[in-house]
Every structure is written in C-alpha cells, then in structure tokens.
PDB file of N, CA and C in Angstrom:
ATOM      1  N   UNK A   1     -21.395  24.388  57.633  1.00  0.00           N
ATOM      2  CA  UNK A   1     -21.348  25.258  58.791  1.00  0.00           C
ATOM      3  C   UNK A   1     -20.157  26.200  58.685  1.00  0.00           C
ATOM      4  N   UNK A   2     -18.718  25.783  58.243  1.00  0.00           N
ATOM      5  CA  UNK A   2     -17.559  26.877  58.108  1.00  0.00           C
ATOM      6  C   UNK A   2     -17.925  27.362  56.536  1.00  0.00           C
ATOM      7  N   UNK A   3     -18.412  26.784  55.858  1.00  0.00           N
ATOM      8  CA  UNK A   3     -18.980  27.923  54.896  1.00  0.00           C
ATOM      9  C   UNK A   3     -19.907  29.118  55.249  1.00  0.00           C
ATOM     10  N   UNK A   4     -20.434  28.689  55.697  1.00  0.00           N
ATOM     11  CA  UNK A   4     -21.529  30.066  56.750  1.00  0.00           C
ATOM     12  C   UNK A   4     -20.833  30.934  57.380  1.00  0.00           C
ATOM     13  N   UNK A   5     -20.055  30.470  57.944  1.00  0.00           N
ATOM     14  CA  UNK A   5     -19.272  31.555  59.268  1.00  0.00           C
ATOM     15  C   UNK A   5     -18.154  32.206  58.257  1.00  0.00           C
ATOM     16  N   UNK A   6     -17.472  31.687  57.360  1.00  0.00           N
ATOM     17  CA  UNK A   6     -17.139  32.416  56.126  1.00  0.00           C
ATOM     18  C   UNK A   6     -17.341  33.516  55.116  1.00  0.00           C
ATOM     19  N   UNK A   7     -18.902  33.448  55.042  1.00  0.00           N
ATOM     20  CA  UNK A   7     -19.801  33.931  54.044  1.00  0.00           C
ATOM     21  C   UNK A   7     -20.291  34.627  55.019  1.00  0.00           C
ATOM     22  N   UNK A   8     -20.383  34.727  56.529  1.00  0.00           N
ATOM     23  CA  UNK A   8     -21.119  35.896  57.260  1.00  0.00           C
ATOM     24  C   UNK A   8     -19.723  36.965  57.957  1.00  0.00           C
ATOM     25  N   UNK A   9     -18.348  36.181  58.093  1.00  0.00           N
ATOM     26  CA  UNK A   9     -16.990  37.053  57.587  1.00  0.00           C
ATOM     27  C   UNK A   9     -17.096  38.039  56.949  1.00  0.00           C
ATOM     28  N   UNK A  10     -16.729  37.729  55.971  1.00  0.00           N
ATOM     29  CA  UNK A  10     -16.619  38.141  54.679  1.00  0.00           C
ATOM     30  C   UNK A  10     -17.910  39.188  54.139  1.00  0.00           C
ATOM     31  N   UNK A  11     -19.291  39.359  54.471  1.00  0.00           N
ATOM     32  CA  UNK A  11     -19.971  39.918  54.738  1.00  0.00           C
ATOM     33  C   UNK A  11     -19.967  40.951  55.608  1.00  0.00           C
ATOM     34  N   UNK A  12     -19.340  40.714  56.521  1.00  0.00           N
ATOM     35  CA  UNK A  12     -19.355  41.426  57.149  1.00  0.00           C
ATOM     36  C   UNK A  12     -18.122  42.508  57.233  1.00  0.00           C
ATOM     37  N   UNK A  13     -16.976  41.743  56.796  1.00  0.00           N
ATOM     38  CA  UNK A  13     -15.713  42.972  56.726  1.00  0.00           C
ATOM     39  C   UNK A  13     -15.827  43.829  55.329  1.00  0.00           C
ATOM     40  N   UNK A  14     -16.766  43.026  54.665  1.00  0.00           N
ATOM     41  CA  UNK A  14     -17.246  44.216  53.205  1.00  0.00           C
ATOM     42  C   UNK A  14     -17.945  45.570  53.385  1.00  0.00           C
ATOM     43  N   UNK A  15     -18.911  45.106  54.409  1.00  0.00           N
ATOM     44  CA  UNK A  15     -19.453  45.997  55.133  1.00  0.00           C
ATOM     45  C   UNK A  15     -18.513  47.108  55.729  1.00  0.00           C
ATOM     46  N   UNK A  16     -17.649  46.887  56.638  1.00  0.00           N
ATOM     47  CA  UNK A  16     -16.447  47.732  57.529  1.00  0.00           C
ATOM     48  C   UNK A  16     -15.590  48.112  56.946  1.00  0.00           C
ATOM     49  N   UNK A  17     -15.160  47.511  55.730  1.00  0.00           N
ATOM     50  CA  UNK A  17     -14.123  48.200  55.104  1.00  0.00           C
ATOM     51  C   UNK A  17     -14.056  49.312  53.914  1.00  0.00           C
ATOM     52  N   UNK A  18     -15.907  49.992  54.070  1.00  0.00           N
ATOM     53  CA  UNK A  18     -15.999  50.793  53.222  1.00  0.00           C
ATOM     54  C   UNK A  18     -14.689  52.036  53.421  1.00  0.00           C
ATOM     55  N   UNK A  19     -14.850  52.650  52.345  1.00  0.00           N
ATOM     56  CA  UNK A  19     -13.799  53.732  53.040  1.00  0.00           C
ATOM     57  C   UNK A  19     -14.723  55.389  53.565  1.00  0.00           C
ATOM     58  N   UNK A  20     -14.314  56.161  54.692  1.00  0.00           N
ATOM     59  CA  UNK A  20     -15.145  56.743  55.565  1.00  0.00           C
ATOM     60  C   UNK A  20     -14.952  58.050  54.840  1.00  0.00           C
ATOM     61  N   UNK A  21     -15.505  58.997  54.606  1.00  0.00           N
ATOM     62  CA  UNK A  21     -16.040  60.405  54.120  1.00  0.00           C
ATOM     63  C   UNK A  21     -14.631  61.087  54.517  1.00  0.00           C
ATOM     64  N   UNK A  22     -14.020  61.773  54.060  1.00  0.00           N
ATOM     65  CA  UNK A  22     -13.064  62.560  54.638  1.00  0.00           C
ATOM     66  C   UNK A  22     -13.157  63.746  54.235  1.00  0.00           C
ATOM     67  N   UNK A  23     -13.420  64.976  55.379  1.00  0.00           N
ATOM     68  CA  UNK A  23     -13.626  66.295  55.093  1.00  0.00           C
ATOM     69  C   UNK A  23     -12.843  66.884  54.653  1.00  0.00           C
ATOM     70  N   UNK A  24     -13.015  67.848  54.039  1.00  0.00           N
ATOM     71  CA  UNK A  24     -12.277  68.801  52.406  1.00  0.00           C
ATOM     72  C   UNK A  24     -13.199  69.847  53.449  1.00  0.00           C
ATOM     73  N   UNK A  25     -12.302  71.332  52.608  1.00  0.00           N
ATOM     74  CA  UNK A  25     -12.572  72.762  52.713  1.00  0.00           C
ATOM     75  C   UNK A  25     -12.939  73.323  51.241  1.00  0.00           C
ATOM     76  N   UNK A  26     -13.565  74.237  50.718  1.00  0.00           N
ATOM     77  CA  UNK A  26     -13.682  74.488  49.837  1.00  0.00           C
ATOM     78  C   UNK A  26     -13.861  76.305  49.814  1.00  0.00           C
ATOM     79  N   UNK A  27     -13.423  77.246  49.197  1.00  0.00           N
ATOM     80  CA  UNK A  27     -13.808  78.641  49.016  1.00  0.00           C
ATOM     81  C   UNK A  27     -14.642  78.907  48.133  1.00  0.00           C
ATOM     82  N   UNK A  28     -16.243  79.751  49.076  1.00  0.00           N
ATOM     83  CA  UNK A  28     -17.231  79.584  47.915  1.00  0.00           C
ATOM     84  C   UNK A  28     -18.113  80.717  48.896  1.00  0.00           C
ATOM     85  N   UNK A  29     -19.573  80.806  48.681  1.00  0.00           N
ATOM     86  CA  UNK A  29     -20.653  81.780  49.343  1.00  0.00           C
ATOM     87  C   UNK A  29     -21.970  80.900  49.949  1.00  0.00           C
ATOM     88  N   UNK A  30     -22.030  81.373  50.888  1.00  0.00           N
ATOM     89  CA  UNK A  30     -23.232  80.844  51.818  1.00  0.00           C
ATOM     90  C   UNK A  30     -24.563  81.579  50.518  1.00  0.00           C
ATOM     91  N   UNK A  31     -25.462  81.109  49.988  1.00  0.00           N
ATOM     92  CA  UNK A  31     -26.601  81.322  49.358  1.00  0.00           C
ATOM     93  C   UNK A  31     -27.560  80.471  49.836  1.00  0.00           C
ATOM     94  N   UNK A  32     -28.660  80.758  48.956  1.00  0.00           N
ATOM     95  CA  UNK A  32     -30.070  80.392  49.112  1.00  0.00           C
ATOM     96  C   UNK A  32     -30.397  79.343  47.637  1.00  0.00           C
ATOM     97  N   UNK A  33     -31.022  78.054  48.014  1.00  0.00           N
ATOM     98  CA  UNK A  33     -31.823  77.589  46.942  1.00  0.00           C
ATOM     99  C   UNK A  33     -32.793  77.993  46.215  1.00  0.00           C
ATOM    100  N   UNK A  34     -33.159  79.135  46.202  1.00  0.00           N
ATOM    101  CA  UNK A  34     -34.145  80.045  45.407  1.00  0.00           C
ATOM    102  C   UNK A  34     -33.025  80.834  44.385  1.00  0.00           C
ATOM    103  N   UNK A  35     -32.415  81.017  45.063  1.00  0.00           N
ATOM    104  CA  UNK A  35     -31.529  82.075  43.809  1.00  0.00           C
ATOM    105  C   UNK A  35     -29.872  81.290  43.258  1.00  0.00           C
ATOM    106  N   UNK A  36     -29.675  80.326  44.474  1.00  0.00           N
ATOM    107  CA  UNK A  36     -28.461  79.296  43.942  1.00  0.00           C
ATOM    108  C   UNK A  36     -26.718  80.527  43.972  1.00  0.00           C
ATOM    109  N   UNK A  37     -27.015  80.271  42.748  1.00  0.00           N
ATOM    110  CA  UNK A  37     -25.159  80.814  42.351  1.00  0.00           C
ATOM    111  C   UNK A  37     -25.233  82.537  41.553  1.00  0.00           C
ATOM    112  N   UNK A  38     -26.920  82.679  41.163  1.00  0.00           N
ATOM    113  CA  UNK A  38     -26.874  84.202  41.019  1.00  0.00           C
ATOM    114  C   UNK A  38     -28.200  84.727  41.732  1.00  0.00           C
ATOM    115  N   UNK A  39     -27.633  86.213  42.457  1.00  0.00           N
ATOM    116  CA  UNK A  39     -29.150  86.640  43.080  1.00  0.00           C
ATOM    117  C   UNK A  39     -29.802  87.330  42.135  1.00  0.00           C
ATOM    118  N   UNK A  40     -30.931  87.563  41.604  1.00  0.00           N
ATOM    119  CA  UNK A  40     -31.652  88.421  40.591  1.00  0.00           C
ATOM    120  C   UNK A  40     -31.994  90.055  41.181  1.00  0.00           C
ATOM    121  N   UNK A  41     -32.428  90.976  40.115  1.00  0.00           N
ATOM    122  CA  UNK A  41     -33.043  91.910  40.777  1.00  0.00           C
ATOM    123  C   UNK A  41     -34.197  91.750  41.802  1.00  0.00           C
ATOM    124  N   UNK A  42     -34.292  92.179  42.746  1.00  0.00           N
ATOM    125  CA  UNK A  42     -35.688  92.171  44.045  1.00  0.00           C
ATOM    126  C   UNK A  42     -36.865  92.339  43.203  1.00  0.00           C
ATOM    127  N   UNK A  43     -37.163  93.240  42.747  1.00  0.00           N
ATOM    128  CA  UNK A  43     -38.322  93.763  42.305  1.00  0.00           C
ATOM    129  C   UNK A  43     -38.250  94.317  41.398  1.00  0.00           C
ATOM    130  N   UNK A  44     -39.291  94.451  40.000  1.00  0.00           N
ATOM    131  CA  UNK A  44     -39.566  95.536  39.288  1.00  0.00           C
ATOM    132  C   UNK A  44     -39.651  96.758  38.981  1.00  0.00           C
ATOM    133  N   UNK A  45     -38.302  97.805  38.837  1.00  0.00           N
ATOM    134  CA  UNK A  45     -37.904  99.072  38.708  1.00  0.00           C
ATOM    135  C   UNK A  45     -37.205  99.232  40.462  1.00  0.00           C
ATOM    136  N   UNK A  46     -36.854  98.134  41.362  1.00  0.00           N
ATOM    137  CA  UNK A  46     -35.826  98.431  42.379  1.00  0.00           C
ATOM    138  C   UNK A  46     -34.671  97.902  41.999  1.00  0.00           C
ATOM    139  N   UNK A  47     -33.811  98.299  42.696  1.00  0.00           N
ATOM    140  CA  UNK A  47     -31.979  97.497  42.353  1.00  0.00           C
ATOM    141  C   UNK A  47     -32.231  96.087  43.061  1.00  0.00           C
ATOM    142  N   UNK A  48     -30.845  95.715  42.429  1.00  0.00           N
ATOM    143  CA  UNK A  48     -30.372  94.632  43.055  1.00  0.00           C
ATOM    144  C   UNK A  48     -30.124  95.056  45.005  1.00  0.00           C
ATOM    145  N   UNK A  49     -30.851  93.925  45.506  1.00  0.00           N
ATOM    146  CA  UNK A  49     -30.472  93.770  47.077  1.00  0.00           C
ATOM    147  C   UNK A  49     -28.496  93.207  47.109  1.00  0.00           C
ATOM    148  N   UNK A  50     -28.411  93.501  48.158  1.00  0.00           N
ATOM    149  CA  UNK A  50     -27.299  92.940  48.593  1.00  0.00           C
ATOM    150  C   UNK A  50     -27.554  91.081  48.809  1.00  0.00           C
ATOM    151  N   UNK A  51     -26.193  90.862  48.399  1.00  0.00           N
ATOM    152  CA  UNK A  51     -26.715  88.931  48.670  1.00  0.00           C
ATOM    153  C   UNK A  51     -26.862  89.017  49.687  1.00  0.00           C
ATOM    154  N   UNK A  52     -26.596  89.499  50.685  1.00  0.00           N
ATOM    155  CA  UNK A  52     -26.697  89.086  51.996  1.00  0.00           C
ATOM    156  C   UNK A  52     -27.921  88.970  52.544  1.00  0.00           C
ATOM    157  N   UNK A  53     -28.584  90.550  52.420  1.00  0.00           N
ATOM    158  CA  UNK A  53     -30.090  90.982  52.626  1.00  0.00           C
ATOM    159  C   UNK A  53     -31.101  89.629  51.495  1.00  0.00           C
ATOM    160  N   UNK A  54     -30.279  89.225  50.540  1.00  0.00           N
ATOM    161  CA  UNK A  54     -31.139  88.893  49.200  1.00  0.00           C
ATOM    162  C   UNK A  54     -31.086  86.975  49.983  1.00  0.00           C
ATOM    163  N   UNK A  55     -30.228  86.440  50.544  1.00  0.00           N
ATOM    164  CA  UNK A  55     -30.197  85.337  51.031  1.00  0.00           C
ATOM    165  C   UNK A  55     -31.042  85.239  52.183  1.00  0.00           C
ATOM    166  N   UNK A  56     -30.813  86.124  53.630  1.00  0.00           N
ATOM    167  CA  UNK A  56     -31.486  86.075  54.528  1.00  0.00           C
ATOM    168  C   UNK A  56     -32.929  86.490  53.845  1.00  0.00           C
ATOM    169  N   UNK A  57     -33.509  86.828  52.927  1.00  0.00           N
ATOM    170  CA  UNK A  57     -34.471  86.973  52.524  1.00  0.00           C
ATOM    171  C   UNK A  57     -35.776  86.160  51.923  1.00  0.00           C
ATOM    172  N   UNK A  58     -34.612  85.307  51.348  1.00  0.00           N
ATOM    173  CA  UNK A  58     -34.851  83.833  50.979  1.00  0.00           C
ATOM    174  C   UNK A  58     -35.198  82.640  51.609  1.00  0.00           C
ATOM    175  N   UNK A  59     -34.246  82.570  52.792  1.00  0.00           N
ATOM    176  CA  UNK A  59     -34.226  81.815  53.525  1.00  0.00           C
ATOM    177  C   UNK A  59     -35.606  81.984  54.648  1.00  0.00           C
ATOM    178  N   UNK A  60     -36.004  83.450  54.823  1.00  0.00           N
ATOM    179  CA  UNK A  60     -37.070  83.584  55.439  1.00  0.00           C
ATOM    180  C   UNK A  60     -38.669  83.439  54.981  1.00  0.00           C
ATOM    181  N   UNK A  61     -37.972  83.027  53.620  1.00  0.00           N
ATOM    182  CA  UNK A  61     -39.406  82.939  52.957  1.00  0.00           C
ATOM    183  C   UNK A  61     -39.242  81.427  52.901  1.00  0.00           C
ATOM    184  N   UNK A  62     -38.292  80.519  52.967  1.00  0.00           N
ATOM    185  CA  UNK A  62     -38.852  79.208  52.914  1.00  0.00           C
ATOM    186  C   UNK A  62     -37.453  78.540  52.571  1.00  0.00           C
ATOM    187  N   UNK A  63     -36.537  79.324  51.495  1.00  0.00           N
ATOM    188  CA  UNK A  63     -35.494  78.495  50.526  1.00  0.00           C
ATOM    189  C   UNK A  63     -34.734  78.067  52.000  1.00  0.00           C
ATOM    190  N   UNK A  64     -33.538  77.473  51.313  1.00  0.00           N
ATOM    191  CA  UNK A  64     -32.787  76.266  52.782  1.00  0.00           C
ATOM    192  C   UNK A  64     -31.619  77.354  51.883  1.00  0.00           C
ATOM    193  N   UNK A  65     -30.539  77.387  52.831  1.00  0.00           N
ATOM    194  CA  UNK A  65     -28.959  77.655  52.522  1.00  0.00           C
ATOM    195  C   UNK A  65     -28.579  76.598  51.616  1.00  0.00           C
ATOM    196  N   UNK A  66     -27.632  77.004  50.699  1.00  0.00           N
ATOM    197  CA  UNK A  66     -26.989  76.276  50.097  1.00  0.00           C
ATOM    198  C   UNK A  66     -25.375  76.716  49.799  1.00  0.00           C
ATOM    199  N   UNK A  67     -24.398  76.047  49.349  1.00  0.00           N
ATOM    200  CA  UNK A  67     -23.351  76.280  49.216  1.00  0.00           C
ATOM    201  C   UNK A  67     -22.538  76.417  47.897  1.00  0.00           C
ATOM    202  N   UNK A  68     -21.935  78.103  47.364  1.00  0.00           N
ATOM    203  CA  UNK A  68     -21.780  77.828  45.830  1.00  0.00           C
ATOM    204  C   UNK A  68     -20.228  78.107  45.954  1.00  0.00           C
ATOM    205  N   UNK A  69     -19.581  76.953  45.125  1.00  0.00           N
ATOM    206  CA  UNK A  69     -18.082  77.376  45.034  1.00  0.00           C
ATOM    207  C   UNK A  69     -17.966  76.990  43.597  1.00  0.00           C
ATOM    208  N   UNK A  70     -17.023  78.003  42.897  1.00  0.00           N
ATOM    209  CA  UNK A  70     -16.752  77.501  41.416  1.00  0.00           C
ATOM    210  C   UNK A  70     -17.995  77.113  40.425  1.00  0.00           C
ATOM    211  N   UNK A  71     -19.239  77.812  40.911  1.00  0.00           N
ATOM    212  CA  UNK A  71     -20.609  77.845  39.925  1.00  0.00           C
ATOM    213  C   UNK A  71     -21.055  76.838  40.426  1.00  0.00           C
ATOM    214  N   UNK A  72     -20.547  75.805  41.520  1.00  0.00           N
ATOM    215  CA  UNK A  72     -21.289  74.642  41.607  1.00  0.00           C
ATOM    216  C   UNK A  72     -22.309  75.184  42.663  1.00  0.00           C
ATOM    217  N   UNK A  73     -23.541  74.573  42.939  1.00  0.00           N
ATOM    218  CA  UNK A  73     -24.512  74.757  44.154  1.00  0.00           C
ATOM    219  C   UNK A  73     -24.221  73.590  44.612  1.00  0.00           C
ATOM    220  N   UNK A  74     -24.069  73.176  45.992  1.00  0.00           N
ATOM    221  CA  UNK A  74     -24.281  72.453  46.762  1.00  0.00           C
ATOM    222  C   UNK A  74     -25.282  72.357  47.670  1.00  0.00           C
ATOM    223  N   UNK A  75     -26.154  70.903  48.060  1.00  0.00           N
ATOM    224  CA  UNK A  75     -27.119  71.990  49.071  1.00  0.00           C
ATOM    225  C   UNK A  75     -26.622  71.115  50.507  1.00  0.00           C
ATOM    226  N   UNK A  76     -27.017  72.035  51.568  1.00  0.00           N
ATOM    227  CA  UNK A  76     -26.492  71.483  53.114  1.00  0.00           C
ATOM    228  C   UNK A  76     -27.298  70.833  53.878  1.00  0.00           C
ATOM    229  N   UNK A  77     -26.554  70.195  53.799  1.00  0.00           N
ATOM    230  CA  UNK A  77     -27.777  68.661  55.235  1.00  0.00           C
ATOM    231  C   UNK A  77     -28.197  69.457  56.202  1.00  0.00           C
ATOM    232  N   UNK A  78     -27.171  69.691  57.067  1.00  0.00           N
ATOM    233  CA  UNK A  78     -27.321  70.331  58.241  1.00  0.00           C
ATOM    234  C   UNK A  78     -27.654  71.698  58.375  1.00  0.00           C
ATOM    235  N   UNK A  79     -28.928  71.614  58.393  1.00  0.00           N
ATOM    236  CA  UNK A  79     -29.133  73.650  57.846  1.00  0.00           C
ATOM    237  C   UNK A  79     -29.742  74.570  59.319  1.00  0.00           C
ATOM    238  N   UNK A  80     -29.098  73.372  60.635  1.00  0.00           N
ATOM    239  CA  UNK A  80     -28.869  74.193  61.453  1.00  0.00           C
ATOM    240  C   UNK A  80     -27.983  74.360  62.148  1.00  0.00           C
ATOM    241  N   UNK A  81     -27.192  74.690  61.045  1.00  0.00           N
ATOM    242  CA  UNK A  81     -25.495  74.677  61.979  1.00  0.00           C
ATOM    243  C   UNK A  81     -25.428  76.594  61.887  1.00  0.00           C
ATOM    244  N   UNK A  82     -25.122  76.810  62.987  1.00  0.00           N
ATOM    245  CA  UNK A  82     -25.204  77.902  63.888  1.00  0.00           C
ATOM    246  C   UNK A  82     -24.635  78.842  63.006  1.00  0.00           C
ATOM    247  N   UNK A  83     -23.473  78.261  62.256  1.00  0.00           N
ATOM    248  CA  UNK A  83     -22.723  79.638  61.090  1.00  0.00           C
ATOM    249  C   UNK A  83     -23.335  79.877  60.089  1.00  0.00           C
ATOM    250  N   UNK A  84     -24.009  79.048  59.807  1.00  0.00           N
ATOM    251  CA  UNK A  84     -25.187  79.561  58.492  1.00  0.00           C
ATOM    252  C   UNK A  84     -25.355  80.948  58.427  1.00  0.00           C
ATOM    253  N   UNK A  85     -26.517  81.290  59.368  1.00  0.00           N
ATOM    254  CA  UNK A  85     -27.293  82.783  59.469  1.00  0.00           C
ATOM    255  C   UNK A  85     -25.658  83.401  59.323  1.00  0.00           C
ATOM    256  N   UNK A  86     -25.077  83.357  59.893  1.00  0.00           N
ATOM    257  CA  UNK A  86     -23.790  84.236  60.149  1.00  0.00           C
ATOM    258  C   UNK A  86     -23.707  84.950  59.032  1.00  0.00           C
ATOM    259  N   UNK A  87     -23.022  83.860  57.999  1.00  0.00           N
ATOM    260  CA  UNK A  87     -22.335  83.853  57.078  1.00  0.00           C
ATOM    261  C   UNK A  87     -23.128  84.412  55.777  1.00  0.00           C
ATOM    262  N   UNK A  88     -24.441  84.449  55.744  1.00  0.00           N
ATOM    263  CA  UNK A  88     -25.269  84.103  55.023  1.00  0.00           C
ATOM    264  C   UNK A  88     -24.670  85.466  53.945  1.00  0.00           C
ATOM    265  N   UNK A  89     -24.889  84.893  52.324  1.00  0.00           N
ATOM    266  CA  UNK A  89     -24.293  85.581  51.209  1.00  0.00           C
ATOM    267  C   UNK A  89     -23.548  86.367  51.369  1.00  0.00           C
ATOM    268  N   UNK A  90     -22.077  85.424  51.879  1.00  0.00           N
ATOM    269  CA  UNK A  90     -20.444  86.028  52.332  1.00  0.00           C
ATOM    270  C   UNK A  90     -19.705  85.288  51.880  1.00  0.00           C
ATOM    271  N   UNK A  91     -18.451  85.709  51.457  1.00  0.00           N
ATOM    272  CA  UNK A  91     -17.336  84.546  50.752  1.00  0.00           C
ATOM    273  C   UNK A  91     -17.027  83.686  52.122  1.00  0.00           C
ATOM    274  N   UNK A  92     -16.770  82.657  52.094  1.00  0.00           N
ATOM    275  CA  UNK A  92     -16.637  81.390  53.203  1.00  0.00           C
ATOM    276  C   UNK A  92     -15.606  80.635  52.926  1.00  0.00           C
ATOM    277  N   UNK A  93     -14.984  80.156  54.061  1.00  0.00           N
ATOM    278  CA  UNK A  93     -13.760  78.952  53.468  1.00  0.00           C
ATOM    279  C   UNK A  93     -15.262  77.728  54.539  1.00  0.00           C
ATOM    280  N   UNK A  94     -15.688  76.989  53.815  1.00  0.00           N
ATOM    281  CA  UNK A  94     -16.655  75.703  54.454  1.00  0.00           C
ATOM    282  C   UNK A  94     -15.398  74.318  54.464  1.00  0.00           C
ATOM    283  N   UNK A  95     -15.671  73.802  55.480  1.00  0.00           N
ATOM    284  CA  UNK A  95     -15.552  72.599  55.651  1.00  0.00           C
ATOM    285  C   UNK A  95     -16.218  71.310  55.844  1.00  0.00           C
ATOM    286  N   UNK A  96     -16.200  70.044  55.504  1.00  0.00           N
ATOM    287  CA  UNK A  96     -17.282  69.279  56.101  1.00  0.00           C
ATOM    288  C   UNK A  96     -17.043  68.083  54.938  1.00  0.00           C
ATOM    289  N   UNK A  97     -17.986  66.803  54.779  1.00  0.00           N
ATOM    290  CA  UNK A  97     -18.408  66.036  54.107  1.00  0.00           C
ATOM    291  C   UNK A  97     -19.353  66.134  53.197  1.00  0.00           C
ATOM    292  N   UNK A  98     -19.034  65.678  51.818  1.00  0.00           N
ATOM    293  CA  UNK A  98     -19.476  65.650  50.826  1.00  0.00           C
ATOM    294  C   UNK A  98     -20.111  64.589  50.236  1.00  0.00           C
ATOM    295  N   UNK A  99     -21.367  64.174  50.301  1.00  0.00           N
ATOM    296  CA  UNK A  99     -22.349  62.994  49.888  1.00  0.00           C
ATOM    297  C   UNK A  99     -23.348  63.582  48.379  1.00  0.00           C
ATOM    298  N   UNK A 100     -22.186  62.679  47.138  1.00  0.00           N
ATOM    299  CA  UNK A 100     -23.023  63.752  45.743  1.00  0.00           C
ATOM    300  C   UNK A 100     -23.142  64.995  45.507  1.00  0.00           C
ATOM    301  N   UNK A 101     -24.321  65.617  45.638  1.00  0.00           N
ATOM    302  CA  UNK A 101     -23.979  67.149  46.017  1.00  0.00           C
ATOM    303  C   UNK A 101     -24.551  67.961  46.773  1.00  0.00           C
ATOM    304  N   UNK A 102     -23.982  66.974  48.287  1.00  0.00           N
ATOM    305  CA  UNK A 102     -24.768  67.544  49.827  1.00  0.00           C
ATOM    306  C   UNK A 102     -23.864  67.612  50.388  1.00  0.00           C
ATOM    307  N   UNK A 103     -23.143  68.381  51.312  1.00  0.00           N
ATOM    308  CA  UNK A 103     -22.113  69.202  52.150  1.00  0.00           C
ATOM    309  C   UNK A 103     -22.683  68.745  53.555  1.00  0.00           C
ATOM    310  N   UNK A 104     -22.021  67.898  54.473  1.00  0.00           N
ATOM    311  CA  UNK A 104     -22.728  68.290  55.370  1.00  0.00           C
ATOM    312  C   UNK A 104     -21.187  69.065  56.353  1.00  0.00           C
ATOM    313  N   UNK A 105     -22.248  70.383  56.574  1.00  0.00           N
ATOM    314  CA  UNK A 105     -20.782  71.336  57.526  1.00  0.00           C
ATOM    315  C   UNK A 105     -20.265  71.211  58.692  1.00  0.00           C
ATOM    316  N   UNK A 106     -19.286  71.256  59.086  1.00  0.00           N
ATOM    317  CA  UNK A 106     -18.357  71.025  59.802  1.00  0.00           C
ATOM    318  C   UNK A 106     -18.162  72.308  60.579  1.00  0.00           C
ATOM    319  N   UNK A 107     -17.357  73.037  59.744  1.00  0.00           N
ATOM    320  CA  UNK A 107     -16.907  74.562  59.641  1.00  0.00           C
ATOM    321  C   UNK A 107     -17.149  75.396  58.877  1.00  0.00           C
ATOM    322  N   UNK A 108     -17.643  76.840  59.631  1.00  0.00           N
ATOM    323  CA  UNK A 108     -17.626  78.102  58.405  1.00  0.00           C
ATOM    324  C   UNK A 108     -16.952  79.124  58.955  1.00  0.00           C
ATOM    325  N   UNK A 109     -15.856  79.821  58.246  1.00  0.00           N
ATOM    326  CA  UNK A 109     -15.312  80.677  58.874  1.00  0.00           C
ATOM    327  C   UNK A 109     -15.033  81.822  57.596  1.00  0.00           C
ATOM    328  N   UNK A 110     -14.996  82.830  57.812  1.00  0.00           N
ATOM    329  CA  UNK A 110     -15.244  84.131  56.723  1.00  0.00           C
ATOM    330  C   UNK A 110     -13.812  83.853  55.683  1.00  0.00           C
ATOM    331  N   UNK A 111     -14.119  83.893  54.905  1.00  0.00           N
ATOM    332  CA  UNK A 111     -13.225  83.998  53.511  1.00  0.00           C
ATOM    333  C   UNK A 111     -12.551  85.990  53.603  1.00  0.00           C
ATOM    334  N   UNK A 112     -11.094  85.841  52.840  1.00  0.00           N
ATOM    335  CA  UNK A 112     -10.559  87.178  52.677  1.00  0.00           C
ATOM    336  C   UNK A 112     -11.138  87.528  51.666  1.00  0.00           C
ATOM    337  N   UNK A 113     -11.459  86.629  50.370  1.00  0.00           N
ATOM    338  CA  UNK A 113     -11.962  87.323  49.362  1.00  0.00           C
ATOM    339  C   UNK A 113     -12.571  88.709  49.501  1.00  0.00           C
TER     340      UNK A 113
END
C-alpha cells in the first residue's frame, strides 16, 4: 500500500515538474505556406507582386501564415491572432512559444528593418 502511494507520488511530480515553454522574440516576416521564405514571380511575363499583396494573396487562396526568420519557416498555431493580417509580408519582431517548428504568437509588432 506505501509502495503505491509512492509510485502514484512520484508519478505524479514527474508529470509537474516538466519544465513550461518560455516565450522568446525572434526578427523575421509574416509569410504564407505556399511561398514560405521566397515569394516567386505572380504570373507569366508579370513582375514580382509585393510580399505583402503576394502573402495576403496566398492566404486568400487557402495557404495559413507562417513565420520566416533566418531562412527558417515556422508555421503558426494560432492563425487567428488579430496581428497576422496586419503584419502580413512585413519585417516583425514575433513573440510567443515554440513547439518544434510551431510558434504559437503572443506578440507582433512591426520590425525597423
């Protein structure tokens, strides 16, 4: 019986004593999972769109926001956090939690870049 209540202890503070996500900032660009970390030309014999136009573009056709800093793509849990559209293909300082390589955001506030 105190082996049990031991073994369900001990179980249980293994459980609680994971250690908890701690949010980081990172400087990078609000993008699209269709085009990631480079936007391509629009069309055949047109220019390049602006990322901005070229993200909200994306995003209206289906792709989710994603987050690129230092070539990495990240993609975002929360893809209805209100600064998204804002921000959309703009330098960003993001904040938030990082699970592998899912961001979930916190904060977006415009980068000087």
């Amino acid at each position: 019986m105190k082996l049990s209540a031991v073994l369900i202890a001990a179980a249980i503070l293994s459980l609680t004593s994971r250690p908890l996500a701690a949010e980081q900032t990172w400087s990078g660009t609000i993008s699209d999972s269709a085009c990631g970390a480079k936007h391509q030309v629009a069309a055949e014999g047109q220019d390049k769109m602006p990322d901005r136009d070229c993200t909200e573009a994306c995003v209206r056709g289906g792709s989710e926001y994603v987050f690129v800093s230092d070539g990495k793509v990240y993609r975002i849990a929360n893809q209805q956090h209100a600064d998204l559209a804002a921000h959309a293909g703009r330098a960003v300082k993001l904040t938030g939690e990082t699970s592998g390589t899912t961001i979930t955001v916190s904060k977006i506030v415009a980068s000087a870049q």
